[in-house]
Protein backbone atom coordinates (compact mmCIF):
# COMPACT_ATOMS: atom_id res chain seq x y z
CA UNK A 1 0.00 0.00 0.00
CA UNK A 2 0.32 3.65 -0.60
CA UNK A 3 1.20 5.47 2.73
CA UNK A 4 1.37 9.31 3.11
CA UNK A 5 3.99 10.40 5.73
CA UNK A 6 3.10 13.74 7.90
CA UNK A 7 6.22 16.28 8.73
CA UNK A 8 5.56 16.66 12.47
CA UNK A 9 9.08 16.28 14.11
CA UNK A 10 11.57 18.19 12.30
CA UNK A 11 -3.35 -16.94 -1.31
CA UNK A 12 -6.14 -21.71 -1.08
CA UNK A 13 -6.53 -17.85 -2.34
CA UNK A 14 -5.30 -15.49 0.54
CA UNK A 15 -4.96 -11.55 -0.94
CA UNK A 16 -2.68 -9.98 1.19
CA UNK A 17 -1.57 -6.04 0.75
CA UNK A 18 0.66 -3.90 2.10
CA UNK A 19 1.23 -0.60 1.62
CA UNK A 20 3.55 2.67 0.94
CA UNK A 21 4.32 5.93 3.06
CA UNK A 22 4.50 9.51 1.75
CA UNK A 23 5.75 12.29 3.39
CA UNK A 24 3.18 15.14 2.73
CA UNK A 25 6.18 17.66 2.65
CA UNK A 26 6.72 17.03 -1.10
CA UNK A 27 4.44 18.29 -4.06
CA UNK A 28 1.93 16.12 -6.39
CA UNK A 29 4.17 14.03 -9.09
CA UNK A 30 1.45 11.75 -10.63
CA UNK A 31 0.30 8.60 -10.45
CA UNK A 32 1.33 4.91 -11.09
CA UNK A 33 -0.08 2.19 -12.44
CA UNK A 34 1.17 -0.79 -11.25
CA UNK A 35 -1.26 -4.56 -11.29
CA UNK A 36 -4.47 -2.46 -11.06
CA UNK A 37 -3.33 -0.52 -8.04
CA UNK A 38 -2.88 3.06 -8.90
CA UNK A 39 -0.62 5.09 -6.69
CA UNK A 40 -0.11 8.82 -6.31
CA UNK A 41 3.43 10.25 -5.01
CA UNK A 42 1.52 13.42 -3.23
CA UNK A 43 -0.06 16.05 -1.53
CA UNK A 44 -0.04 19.33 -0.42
CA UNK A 45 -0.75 19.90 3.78
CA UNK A 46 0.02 17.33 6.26
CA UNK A 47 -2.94 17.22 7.38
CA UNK A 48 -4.71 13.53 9.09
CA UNK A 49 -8.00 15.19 9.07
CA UNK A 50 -10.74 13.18 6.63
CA UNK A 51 -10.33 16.34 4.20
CA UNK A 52 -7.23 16.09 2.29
CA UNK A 53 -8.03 19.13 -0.64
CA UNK A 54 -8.32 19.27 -3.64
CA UNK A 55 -5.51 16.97 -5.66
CA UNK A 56 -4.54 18.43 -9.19
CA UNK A 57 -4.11 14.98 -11.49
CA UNK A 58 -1.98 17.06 -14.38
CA UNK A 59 1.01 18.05 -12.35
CA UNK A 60 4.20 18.62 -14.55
CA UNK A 61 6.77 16.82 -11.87
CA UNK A 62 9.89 18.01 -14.04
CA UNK A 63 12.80 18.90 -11.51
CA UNK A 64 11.70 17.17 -8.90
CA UNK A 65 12.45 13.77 -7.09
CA UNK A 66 10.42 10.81 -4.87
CA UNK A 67 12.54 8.79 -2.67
CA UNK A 68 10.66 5.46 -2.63
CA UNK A 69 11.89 2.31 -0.50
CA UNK A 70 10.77 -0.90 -0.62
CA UNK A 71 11.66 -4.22 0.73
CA UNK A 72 11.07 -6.61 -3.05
CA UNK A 73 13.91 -8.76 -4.34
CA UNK A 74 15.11 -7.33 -7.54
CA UNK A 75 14.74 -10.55 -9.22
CA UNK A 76 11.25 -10.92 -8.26
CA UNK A 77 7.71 -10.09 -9.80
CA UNK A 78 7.32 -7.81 -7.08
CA UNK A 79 10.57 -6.26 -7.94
CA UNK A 80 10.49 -6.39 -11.53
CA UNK A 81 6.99 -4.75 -11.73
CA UNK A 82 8.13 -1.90 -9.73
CA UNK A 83 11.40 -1.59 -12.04
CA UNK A 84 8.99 -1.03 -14.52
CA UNK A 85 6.49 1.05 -12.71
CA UNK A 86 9.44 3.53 -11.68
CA UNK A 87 10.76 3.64 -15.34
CA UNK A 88 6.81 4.27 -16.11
CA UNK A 89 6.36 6.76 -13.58
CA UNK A 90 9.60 8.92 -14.51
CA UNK A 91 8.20 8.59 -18.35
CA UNK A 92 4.90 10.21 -17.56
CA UNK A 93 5.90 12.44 -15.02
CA UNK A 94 9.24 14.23 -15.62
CA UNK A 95 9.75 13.44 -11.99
CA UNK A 96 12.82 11.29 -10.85
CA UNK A 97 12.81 8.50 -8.51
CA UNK A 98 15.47 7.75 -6.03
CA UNK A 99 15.03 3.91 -5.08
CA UNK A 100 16.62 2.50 -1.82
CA UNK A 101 16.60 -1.40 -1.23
CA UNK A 102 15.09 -2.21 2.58
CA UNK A 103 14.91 -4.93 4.48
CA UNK A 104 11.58 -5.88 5.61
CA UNK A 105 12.57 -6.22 9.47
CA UNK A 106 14.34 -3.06 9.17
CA UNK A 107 11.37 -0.98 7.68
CA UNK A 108 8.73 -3.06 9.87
CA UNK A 109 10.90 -2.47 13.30
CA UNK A 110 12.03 1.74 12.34
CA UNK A 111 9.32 2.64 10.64
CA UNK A 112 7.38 5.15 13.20
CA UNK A 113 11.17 6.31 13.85
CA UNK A 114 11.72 6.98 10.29
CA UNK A 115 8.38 8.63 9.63
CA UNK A 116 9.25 11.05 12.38
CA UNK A 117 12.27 12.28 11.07
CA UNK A 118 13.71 14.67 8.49
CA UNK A 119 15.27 11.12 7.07
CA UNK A 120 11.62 9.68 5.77
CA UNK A 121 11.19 8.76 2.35
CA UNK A 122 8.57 9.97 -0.31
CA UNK A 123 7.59 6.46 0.01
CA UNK A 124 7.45 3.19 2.00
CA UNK A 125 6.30 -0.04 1.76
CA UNK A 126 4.19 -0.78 4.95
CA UNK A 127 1.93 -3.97 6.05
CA UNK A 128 -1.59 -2.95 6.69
CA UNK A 129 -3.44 -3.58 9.87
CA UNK A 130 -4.59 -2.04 12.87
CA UNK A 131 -0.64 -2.65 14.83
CA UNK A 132 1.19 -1.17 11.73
CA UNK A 133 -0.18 1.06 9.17
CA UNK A 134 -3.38 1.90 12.17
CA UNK A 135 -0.48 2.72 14.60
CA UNK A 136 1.33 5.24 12.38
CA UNK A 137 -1.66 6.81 11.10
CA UNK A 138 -3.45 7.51 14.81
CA UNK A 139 -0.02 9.17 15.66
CA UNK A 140 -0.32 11.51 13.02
CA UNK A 141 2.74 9.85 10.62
CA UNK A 142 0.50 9.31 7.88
CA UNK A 143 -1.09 11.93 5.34
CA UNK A 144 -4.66 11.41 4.62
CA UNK A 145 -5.31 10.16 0.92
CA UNK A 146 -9.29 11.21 0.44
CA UNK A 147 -8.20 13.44 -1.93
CA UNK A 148 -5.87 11.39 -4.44
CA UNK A 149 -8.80 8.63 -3.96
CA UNK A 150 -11.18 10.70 -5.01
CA UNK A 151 -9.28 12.37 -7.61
CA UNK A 152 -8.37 9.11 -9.23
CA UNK A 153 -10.95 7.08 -8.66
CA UNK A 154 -9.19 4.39 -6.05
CA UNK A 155 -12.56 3.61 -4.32
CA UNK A 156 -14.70 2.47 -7.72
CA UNK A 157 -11.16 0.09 -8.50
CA UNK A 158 -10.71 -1.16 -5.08
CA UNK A 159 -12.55 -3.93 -3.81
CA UNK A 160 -14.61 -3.44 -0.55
CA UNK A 161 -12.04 -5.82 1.15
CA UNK A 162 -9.61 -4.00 0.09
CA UNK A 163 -10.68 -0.70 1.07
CA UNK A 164 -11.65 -1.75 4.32
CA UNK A 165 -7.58 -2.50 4.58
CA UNK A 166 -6.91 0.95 3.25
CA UNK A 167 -8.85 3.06 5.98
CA UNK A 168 -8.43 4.17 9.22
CA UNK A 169 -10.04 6.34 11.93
CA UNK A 170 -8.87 8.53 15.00
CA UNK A 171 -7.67 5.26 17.11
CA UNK A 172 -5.97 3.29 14.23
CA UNK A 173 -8.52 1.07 13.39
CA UNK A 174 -9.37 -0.10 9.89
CA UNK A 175 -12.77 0.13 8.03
CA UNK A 176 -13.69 3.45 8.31
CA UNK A 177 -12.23 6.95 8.48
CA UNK A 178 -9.79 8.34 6.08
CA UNK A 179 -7.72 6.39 3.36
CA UNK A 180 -4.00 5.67 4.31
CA UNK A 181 -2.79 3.63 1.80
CA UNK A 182 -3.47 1.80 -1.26
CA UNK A 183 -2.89 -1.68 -1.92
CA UNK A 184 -0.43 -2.22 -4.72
CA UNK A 185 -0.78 -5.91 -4.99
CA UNK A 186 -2.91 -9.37 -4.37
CA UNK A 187 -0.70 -12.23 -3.78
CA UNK A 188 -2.01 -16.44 -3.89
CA UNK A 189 -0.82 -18.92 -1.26
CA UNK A 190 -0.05 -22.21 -2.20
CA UNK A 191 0.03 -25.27 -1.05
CA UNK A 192 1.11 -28.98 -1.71
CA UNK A 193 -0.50 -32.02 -1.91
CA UNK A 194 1.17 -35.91 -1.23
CA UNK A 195 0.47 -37.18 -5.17
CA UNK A 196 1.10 -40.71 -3.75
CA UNK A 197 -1.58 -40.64 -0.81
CA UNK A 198 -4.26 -39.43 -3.61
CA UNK A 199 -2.75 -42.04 -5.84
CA UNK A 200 -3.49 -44.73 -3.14
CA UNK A 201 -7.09 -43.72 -1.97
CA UNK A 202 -7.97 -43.07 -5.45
CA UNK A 203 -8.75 -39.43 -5.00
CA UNK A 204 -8.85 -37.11 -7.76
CA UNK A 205 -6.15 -34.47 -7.77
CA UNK A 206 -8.37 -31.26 -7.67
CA UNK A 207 -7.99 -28.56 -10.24
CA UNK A 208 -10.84 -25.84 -9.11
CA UNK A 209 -12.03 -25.17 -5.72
CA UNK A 210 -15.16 -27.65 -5.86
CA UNK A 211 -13.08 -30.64 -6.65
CA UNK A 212 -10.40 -29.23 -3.82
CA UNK A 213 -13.70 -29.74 -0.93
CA UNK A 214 -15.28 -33.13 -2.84
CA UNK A 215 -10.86 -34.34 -2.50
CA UNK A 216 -10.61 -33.23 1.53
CA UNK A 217 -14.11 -34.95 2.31
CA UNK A 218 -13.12 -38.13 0.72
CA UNK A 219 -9.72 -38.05 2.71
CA UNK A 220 -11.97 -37.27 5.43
CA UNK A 221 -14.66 -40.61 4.74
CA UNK A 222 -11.43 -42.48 4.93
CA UNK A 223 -10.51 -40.97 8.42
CA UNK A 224 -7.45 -39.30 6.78
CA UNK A 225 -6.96 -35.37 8.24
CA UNK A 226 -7.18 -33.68 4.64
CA UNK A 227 -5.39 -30.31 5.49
CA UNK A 228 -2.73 -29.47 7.94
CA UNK A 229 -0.09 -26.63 8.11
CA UNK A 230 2.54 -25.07 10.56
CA UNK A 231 1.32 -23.95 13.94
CA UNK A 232 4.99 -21.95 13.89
CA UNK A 233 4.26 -19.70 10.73
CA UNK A 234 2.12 -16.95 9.81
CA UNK A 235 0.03 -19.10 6.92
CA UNK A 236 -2.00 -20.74 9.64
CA UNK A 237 -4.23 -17.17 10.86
CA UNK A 238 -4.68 -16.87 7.33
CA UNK A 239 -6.04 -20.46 6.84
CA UNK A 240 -8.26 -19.69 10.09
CA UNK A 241 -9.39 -16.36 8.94
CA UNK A 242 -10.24 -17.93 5.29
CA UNK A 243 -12.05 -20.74 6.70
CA UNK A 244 -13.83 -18.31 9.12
CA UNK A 245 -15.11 -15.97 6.19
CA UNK A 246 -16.64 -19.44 4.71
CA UNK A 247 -19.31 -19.06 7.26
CA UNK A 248 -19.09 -16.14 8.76
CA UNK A 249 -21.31 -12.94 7.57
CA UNK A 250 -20.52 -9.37 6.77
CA UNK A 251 -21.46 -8.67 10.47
CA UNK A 252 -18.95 -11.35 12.24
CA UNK A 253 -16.14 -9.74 9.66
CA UNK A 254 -16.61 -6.46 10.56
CA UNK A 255 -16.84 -6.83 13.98
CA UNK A 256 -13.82 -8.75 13.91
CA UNK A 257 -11.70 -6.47 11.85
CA UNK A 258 -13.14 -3.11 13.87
CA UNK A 259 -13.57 -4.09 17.29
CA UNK A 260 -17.03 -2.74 17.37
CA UNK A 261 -18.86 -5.61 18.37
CA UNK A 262 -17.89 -8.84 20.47
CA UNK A 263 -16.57 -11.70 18.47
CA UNK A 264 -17.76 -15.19 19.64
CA UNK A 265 -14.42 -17.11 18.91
CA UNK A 266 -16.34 -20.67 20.17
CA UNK A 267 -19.44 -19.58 17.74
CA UNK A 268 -20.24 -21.11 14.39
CA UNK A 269 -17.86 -19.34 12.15
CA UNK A 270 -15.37 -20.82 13.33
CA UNK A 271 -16.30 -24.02 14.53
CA UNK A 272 -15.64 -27.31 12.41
């Protein structure tokens, strides 16, 4: 995601985003297109208010520069499409982009340090969530982006998921208030299957969700546990959370992404 920085000290399928910060110190550039995500390098007052003016969408960028940092392999998709997306960028703008290579431990354990400093960069990869990109923006590190999303249209691309990722109120906490960020990509989680176990029971290898549940209740006839995965890494809350969202309803989710309601972790969502 897209995330603007404020001057105030001197996947089965799992889509996952994460996000960018901007200082608001520097002037309008433009906008990228990068996998459907659009992203503006912007803004004019650093301001965390809902309002963020009016955003001008023809700015002539010519003589000036965007420090960007993200944490991507060079060699990657990730890293490749942002190669291109800078080269893109520079093209349409006139602007010039000053890339620095992060770590993501180093970004994820500095960043409110960074933001907070006269050493910030025009922009920063960032995960999303209430304890990272919430944090930053309820202490005032993070320029709002109503304007750029409104300028450019962000909230008729973006996904309701998505955007519920990408907002923010007073407190930090996502799904409503101002926009923060902008997801710049989806990513799939995959995972593997024992070909010689399906071989034996005679179960079809599955090639589209449908035959994936028929495959894991036959395993499950034969009193064979069809799915497991690592208690020790990160995958699993995202195989809980996707199995939760098979049952749960728009209520449950937003209760359990906001905090405004009690969530009944021994309810039916997620109970199998």
């Amino acid at each position: 995601m897209f995330w603007s920085r404020t001057n105030i000290g001197g996947a089965l399928e799992d889509r996952q985003t994460r996000r960018y910060a901007m200082r608001s110190t520097r002037c309008a550039l433009g906008a990228v297109m990068l996998a459907g995500a659009l992203a503006m390098s912007a803004c004019g007052g650093s301001s965390t208010s809902s309002d963020s003016g009016d955003v001008d969408t023809n700015v002539d960028g010519k003589g000036r520069t965007l420090t960007l940092w993200h944490y991507e392999d060079e060699s990657s998709a990730m890293g490749v499409a942002w190669a291109a997306a800078i080269e893109e960028f520079e093209k349409e703008t006139g602007a010039k982009v000053e890339f620095e290579a992060k770590a993501f431990e180093q970004v994820r354990t500095t960043a409110s340090q960074v933001l907070n400093s006269d050493k910030a960069p025009d922009l920063m990869e960032y995960n999303k969530g209430n304890a990272t990109a919430g944090l930053l923006a309820s202490q005032g590190l993070l320029t709002n982006l109503d304007g750029a999303v409104e300028a450019y249209q962000w909230d008729d691309k973006l996904a309701p998921s998505l955007q519920t990722t990408a907002t923010y109120d007073d407190k930090g906490v996502m799904g409503s208030g101002g926009y923060f960020g902008i997801p710049n990509y989806g990513e799939y989680v995959e995972f593997y299957y024992n070909e010689d176990l399906f071989e034996k029971h005679g179960v079809k290898v599955p090639t589209t969700f449908a035959e994936l549940e028929e495959a894991m209740a036959a395993f499950e006839a034969k009193g064979i546990t069809p799915l497991a995965e690592s208690a020790a890494e990160y995958p699993l809350g995202q195989l809980w959370y996707q199995l939760a969202m098979t049952k749960a309803d728009r209520d449950w989710v937003t209760a359990y992404q906001t905090y405004t309601e009690k969530v009944d972790f021994t309810g039916p969502e997620i109970s199998y």
